[in-house]
Protein backbone atom coordinates (compact mmCIF):
# COMPACT_ATOMS: atom_id res chain seq x y z
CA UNK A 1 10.23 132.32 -16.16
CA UNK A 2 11.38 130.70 -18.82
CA UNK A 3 15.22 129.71 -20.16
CA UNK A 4 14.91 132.03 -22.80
CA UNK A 5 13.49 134.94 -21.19
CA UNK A 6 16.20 137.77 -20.35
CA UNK A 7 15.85 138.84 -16.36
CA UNK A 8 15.89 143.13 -16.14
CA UNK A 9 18.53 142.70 -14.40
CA UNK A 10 21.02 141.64 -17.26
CA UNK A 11 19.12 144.06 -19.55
CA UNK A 12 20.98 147.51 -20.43
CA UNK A 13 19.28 150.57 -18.15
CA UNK A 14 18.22 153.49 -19.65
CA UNK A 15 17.19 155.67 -17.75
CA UNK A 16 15.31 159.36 -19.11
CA UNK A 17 15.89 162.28 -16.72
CA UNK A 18 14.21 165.55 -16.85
CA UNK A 19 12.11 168.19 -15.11
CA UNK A 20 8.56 167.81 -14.42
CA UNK A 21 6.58 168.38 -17.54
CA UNK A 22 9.31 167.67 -20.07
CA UNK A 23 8.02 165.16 -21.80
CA UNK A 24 9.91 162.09 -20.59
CA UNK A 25 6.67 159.85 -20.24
CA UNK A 26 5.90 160.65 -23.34
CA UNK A 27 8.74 160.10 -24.98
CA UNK A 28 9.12 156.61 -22.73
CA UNK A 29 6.25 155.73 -24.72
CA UNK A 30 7.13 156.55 -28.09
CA UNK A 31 10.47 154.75 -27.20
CA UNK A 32 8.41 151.57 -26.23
CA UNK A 33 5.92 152.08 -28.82
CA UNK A 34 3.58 151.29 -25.83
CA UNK A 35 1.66 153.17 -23.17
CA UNK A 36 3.82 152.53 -20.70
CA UNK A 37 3.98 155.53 -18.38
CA UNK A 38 0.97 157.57 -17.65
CA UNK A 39 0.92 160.86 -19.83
CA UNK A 40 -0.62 164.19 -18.91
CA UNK A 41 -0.14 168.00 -18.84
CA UNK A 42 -0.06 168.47 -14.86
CA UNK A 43 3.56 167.93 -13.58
CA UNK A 44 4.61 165.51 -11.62
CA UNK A 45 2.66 162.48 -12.98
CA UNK A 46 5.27 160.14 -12.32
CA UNK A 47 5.75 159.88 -8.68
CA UNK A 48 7.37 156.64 -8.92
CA UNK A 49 10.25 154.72 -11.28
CA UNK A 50 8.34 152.85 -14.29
CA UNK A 51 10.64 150.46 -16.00
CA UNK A 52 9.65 148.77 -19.52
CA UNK A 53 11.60 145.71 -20.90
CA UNK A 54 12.09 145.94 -24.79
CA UNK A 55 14.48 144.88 -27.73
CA UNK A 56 16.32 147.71 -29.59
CA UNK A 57 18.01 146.21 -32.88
CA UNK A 58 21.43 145.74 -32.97
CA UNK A 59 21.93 146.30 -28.73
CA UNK A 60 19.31 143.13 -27.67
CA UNK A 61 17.39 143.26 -24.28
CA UNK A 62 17.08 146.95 -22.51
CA UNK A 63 15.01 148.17 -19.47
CA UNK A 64 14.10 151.94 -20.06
CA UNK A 65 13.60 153.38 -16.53
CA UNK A 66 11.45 156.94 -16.48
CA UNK A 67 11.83 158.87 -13.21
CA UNK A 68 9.65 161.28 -11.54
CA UNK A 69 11.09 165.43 -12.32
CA UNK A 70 14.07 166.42 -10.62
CA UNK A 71 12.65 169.93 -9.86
CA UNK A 72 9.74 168.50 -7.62
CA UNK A 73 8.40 170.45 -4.88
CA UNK A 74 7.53 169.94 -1.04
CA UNK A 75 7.82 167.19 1.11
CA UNK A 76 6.49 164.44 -1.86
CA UNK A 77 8.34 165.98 -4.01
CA UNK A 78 11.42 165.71 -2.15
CA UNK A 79 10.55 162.18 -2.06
CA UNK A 80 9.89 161.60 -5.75
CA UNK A 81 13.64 163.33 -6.29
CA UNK A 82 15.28 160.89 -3.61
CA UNK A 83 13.90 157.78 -6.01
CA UNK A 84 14.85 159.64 -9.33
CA UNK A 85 18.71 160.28 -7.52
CA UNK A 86 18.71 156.43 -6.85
CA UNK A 87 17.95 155.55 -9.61
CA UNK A 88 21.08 156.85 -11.11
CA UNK A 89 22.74 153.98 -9.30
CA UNK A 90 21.37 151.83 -11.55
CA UNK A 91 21.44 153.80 -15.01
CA UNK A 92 23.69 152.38 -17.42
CA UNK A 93 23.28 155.28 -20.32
CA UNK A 94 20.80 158.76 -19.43
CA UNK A 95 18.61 160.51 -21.68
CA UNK A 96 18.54 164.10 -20.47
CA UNK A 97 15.83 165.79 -21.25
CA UNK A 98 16.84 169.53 -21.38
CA UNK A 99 14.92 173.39 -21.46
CA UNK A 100 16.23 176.36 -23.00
CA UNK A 101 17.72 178.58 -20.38
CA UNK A 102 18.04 182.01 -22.50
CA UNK A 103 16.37 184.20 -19.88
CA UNK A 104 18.19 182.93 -17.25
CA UNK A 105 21.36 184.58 -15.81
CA UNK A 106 24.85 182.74 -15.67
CA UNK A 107 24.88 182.48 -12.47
CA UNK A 108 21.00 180.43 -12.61
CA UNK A 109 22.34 178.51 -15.22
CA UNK A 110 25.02 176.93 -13.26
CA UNK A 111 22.78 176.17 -10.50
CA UNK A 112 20.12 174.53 -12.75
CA UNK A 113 18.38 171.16 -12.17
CA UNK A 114 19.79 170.56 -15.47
CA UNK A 115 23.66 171.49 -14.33
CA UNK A 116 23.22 169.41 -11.30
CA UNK A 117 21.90 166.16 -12.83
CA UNK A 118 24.43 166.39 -15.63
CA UNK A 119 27.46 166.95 -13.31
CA UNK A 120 25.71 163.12 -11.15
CA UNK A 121 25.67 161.54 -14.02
CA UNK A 122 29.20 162.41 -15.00
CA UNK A 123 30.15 161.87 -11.65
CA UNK A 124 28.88 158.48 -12.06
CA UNK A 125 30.69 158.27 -15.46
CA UNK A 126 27.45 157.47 -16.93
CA UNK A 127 27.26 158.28 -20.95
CA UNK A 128 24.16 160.64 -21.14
CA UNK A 129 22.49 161.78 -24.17
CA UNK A 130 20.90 165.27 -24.56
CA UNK A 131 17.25 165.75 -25.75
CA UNK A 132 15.18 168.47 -26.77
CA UNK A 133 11.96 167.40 -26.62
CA UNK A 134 8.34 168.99 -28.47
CA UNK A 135 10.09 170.31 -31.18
CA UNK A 136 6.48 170.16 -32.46
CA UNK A 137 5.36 172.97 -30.81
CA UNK A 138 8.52 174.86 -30.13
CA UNK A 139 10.21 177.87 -31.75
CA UNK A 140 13.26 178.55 -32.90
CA UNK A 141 14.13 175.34 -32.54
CA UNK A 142 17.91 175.07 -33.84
CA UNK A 143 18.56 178.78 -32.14
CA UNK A 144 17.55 176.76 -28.73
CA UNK A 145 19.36 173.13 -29.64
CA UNK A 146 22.68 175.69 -30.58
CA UNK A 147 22.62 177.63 -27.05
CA UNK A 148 22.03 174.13 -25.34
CA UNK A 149 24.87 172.74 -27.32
CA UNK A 150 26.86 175.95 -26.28
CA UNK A 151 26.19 175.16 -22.90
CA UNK A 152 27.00 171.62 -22.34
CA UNK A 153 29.10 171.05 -25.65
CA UNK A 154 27.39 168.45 -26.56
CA UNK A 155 24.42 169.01 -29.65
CA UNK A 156 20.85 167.90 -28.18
CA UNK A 157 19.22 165.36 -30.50
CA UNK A 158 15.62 167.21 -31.69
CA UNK A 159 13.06 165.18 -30.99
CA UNK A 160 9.25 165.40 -30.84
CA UNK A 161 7.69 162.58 -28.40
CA UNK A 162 3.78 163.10 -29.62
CA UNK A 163 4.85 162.59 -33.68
CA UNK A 164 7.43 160.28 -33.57
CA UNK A 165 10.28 162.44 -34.88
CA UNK A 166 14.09 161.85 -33.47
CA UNK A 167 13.22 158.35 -31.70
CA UNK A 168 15.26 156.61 -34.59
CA UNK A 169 18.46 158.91 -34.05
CA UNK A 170 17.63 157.85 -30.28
CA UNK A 171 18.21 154.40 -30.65
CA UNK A 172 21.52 154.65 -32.72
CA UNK A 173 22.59 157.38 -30.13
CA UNK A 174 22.23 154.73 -27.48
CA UNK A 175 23.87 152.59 -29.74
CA UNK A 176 26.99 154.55 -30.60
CA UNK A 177 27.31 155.15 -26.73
CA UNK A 178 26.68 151.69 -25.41
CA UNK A 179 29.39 150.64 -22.77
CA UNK A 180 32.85 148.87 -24.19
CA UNK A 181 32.10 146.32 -21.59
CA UNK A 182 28.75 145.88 -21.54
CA UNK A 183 27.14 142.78 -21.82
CA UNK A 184 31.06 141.39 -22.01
CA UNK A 185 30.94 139.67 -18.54
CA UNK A 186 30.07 135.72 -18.26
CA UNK A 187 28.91 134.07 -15.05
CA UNK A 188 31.55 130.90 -15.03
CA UNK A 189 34.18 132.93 -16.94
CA UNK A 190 36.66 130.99 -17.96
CA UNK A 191 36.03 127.97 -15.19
CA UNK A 192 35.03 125.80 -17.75
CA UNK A 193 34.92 125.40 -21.80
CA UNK A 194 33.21 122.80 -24.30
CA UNK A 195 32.60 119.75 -23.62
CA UNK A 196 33.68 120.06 -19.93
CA UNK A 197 31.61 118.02 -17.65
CA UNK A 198 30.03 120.53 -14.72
CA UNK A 199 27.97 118.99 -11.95
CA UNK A 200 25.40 121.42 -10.21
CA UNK A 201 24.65 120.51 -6.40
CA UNK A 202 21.02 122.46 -5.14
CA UNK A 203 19.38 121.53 -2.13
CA UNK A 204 15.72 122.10 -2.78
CA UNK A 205 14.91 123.40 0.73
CA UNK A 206 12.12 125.87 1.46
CA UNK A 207 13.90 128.58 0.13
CA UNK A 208 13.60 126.55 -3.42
CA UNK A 209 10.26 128.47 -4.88
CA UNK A 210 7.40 124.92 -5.23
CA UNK A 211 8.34 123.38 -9.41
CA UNK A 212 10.77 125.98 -10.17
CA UNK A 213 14.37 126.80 -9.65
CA UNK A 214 16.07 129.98 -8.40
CA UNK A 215 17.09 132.61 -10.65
CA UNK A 216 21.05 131.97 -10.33
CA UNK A 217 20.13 128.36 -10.96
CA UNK A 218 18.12 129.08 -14.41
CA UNK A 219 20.87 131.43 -15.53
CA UNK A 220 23.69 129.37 -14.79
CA UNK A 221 22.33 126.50 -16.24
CA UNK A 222 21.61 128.29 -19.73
CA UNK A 223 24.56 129.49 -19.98
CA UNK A 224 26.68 126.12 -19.43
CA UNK A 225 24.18 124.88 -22.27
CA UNK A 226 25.36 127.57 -24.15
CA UNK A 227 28.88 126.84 -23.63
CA UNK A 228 28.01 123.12 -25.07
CA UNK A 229 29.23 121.86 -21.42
CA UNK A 230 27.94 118.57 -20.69
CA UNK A 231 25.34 119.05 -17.51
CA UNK A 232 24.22 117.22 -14.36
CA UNK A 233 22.47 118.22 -11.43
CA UNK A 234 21.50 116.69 -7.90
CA UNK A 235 20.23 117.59 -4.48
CA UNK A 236 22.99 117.55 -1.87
CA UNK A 237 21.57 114.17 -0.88
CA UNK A 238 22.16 112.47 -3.90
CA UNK A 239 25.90 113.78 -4.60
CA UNK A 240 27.48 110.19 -3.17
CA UNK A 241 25.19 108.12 -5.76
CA UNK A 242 25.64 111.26 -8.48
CA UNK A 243 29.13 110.96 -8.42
CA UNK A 244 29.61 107.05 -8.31
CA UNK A 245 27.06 107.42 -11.39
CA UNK A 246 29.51 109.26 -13.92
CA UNK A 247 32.20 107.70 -15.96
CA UNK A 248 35.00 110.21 -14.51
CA UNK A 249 34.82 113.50 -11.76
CA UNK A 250 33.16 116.85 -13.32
CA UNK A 251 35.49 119.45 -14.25
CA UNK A 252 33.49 121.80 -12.20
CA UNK A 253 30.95 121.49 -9.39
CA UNK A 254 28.63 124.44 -8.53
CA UNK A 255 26.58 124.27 -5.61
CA UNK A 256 24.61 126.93 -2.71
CA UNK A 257 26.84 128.38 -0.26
CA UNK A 258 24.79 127.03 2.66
CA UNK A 259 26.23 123.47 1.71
CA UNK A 260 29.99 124.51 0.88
CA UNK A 261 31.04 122.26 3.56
CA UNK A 262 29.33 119.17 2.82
CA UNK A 263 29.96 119.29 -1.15
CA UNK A 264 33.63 120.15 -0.44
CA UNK A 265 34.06 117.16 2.14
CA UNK A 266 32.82 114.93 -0.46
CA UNK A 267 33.98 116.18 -4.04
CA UNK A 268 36.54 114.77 -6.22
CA UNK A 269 40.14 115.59 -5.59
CA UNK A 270 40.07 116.68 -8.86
CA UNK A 271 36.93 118.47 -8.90
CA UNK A 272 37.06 122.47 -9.09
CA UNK A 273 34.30 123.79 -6.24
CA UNK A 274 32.57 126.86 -6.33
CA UNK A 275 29.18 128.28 -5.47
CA UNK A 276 26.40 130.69 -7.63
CA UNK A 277 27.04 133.22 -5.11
CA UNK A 278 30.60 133.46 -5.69
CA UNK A 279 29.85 133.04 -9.44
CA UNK A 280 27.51 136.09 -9.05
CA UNK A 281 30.16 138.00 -6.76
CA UNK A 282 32.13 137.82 -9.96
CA UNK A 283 29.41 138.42 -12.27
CA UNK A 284 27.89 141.17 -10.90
CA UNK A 285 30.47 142.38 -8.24
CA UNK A 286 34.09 142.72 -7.33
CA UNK A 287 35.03 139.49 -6.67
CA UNK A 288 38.49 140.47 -5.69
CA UNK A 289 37.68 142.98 -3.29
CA UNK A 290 34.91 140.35 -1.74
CA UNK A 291 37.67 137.91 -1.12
CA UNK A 292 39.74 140.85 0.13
CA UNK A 293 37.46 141.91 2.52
CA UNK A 294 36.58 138.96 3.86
CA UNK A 295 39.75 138.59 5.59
CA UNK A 296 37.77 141.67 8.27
CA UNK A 297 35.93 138.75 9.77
CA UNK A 298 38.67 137.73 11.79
CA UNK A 299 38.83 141.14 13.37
CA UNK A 300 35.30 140.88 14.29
CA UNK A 301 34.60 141.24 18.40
CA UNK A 302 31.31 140.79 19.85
CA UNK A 303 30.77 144.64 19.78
CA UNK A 304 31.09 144.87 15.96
CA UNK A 305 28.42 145.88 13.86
CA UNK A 306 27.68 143.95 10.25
CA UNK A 307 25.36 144.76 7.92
CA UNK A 308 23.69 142.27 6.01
CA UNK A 309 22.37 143.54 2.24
CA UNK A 310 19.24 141.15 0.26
CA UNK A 311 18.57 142.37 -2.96
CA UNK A 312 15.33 140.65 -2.55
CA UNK A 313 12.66 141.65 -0.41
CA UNK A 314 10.98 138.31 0.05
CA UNK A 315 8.94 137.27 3.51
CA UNK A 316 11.92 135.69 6.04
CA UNK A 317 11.86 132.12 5.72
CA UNK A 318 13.07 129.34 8.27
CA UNK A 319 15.93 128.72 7.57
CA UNK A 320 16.52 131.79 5.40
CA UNK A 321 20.18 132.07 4.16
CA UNK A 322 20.78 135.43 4.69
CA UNK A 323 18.92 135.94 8.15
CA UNK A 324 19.36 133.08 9.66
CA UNK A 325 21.99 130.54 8.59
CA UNK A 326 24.99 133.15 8.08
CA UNK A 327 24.16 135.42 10.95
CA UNK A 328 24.15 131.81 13.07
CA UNK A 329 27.70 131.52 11.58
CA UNK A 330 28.92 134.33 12.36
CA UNK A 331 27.95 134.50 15.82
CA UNK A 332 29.37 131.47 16.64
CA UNK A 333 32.25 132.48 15.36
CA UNK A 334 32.35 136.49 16.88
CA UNK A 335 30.29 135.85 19.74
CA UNK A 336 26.50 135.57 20.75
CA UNK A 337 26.22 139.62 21.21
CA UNK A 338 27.82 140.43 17.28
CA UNK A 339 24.78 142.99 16.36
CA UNK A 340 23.77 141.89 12.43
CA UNK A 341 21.64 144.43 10.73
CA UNK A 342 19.65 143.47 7.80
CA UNK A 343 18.13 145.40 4.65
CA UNK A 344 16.35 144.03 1.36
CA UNK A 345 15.93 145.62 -1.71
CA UNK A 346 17.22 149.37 -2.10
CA UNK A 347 17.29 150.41 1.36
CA UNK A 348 20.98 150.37 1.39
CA UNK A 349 22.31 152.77 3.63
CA UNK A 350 24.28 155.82 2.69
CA UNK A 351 26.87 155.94 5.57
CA UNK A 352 28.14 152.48 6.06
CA UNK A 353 30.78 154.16 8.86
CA UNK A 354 28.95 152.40 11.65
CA UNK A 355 29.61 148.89 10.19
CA UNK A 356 33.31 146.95 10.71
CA UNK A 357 31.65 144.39 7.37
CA UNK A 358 29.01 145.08 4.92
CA UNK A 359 28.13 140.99 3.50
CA UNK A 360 25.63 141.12 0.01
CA UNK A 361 23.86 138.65 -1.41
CA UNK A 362 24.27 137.17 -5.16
CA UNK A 363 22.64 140.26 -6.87
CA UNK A 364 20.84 138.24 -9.15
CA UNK A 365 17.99 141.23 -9.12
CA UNK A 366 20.36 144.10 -8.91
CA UNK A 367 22.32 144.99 -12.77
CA UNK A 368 26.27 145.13 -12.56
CA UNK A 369 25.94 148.38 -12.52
CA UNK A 370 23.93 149.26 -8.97
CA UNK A 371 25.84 146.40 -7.22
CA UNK A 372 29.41 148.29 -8.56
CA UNK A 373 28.42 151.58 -7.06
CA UNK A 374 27.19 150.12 -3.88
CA UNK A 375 30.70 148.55 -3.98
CA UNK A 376 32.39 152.12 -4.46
CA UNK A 377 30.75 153.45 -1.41
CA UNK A 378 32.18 150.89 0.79
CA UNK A 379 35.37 151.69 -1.01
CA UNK A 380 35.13 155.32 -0.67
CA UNK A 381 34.04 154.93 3.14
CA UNK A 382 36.79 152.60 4.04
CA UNK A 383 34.57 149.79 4.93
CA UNK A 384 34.83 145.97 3.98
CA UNK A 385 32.60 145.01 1.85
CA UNK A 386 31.83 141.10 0.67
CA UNK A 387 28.98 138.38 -0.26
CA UNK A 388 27.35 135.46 1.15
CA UNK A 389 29.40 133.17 -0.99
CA UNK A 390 32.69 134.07 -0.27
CA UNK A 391 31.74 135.09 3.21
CA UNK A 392 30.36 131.32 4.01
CA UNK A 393 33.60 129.48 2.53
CA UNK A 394 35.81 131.69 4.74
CA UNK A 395 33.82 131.32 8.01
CA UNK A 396 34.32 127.34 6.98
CA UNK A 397 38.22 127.94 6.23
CA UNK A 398 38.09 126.42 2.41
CA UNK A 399 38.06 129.77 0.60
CA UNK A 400 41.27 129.05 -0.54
CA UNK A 401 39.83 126.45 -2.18
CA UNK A 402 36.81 128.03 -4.03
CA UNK A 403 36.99 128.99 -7.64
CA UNK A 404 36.22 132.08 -9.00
């Protein structure tokens, strides 16, 4: 990857949500101006999420996301709706693509696929925009678009997937409801400004991918460019020598988690210490209620139960951060017997009640917006939730001193 490329995950998520047969791979496509989904007149051709990366003038880098129908059927079906449903974890604005409901009664309206996705995504407080799709072939097209609107007070754009008509008003709807915030948030926040000399620590250990650095690495580093800071890096080994090297001590150093200890031993008095995790806690998280939460390790007993969330889903590696280093930590601070469960990827579990800590990684995969609701269910279920950063620098008693 290079500098300049733009990772999904800080891209804007659209996501299009409809029943099977509505047209949403179709209109993915137009969208896209590619064949990216798989079109055809048999429902339920999506079975799985398909995500395309694209520009849309005047918002920058977006990831449109279509989803399988939500009115599936059987056992596969129910399957296909469980991905669509997470999926809304993830959306940042929803296209809803919606069917005239004339013949139905009240009563069916209110319990359409329809009413329920609409009342998620509002739920979620996600901005959706309403689509009425092959106006090509449809009739009475503004009689339909007015009961629609009449239903859900809000006027469906008209929009015709096979000829191109309505995708422009699409993109300036997305536009007009594009998040206050979004795209607002900074990885080093206000830690450091021009001109500000920032020293980055990374051990290149087997966890280090063979002539490339990790993603948190990359993005950090283009943004302090950005930011016209002046930058130097170094392996942990080479931090004495690095240090004696420059003409006074960096304003801020940024180094892995698994080496808080050593960096901190040896910085600057001066020096400001933090790590990309807790950089990304920030960035992507709730660093605040991280640093909160952390505090529930020192009520740990050997018969607690902590959960241990990886975005990624990459082999286990000797050595590996997340299942081996910190649950080695923690243990020997609990207590040999502490029971650590681990999950990568989305298989985040819905009820977190068995767990007395939930501890996630960076994120640097996951958008702001899926790491915030994973952060509301802990909320919501009572249960602590923070990351590998700030977990690390408390189990070696110098979060105090960390920077975020």
């Amino acid at each position: 990857m290079s500098l300049t490329d733009t990772p999904n995950a800080n891209r804007l998520h659209i996501a299009l949500f409809g029943k099977r047969n509505s047209g949403k791979s179709s209109l993915i496509n137009a969208l896209t101006g590619q064949d990216t989904a798989i079109v055809s007149d048999t429902p339920g051709t999506t079975t799985d999420l398909v995500s395309k990366a694209m520009e849309i003038r005047g918002i920058g880098a977006c990831l449109f996301i279509d989803t399988p129908g939500f009115d599936d059927e059987g056992e596969l079906g129910e399957m296909r709706i469980a991905r669509t449903l997470k999926a809304i974890e993830k959306t940042d604005i929803a296209l809803l693509l919606c069917e005239d409901d004339s013949t139905s009664c009240e009563k069916e309206r209110l319990e359409s696929p329809e009413d329920e996705m609409l009342k998620l995504l509002k739920e979620k407080n996600i901005p959706v925009i309403l689509i009425l799709n092959k106006i090509d072939i449809r009739e009475n097209t503004d009689a339909v678009a007015a009961r629609i609107e009449l239903q859900y007070n809000q006027r469906p754009l008209l929009v015709s997937a096979k000829e191109g008509t309505g995708i422009e008003e699409i993109r300036q709807a997305i536009l007009e409801k594009l998040p206050s915030d979004f795209g607002q948030q900074s990885i080093t926040g206000e830690l450091v400004a021009e001109n500000d000399l920032v020293l980055l620590v990374m051990p290149q250990d087997i966890q280090a991918p063979k002539g490339r650095l990790i993603l948190p690495q990359v993005q950090t580093i283009r943004e302090l460019l950005d930011k016209k800071c002046l930058v130097m890096t170094c392996t942990t080994d080479k931090l004495p020598e690095t240090l004696q090297a420059l003409a006074y001590p960096p304003k801020l150093i940024i180094t892995d988690s698994q080496v808080f200890k050593t960096v901190y031993e040896q910085k600057p008095e001066k020096s400001k210490l933090t790590s990309f995790s807790v950089l990304f806690a920030g960035y992507k998280g709730d660093i605040h209620y991280y640093v909160e939460s952390a505090a529930a390790i020192e009520s740990l007993t050997e018969s607690s139960r902590v959960l241990i969330a990886e975005a990624c889903t990459h082999a286990p590696l000797s050595e590996d951060i997340g299942r081996v280093k910190l649950p080695r930590l923690l243990r020997k601070r609990i207590g040999e017997k502490l029971q650590i469960d681990i999950v990568g990827g989305t298989d985040f579990p819905q009820d977190l009640t068995p767990y007395s800590l939930v501890i996630h990684c960076g994120a640097c995969m996951f958008n702001r917006k899926y790491v915030l609701s994973r952060i509301d269910r802990a909320r919501k279920q009572h249960i602590p939730m923070t990351n590998y950063g700030v977990a690390i620098a408390y189990l070696n008693r110098i979060l105090e001193q960390i920077e975020y």
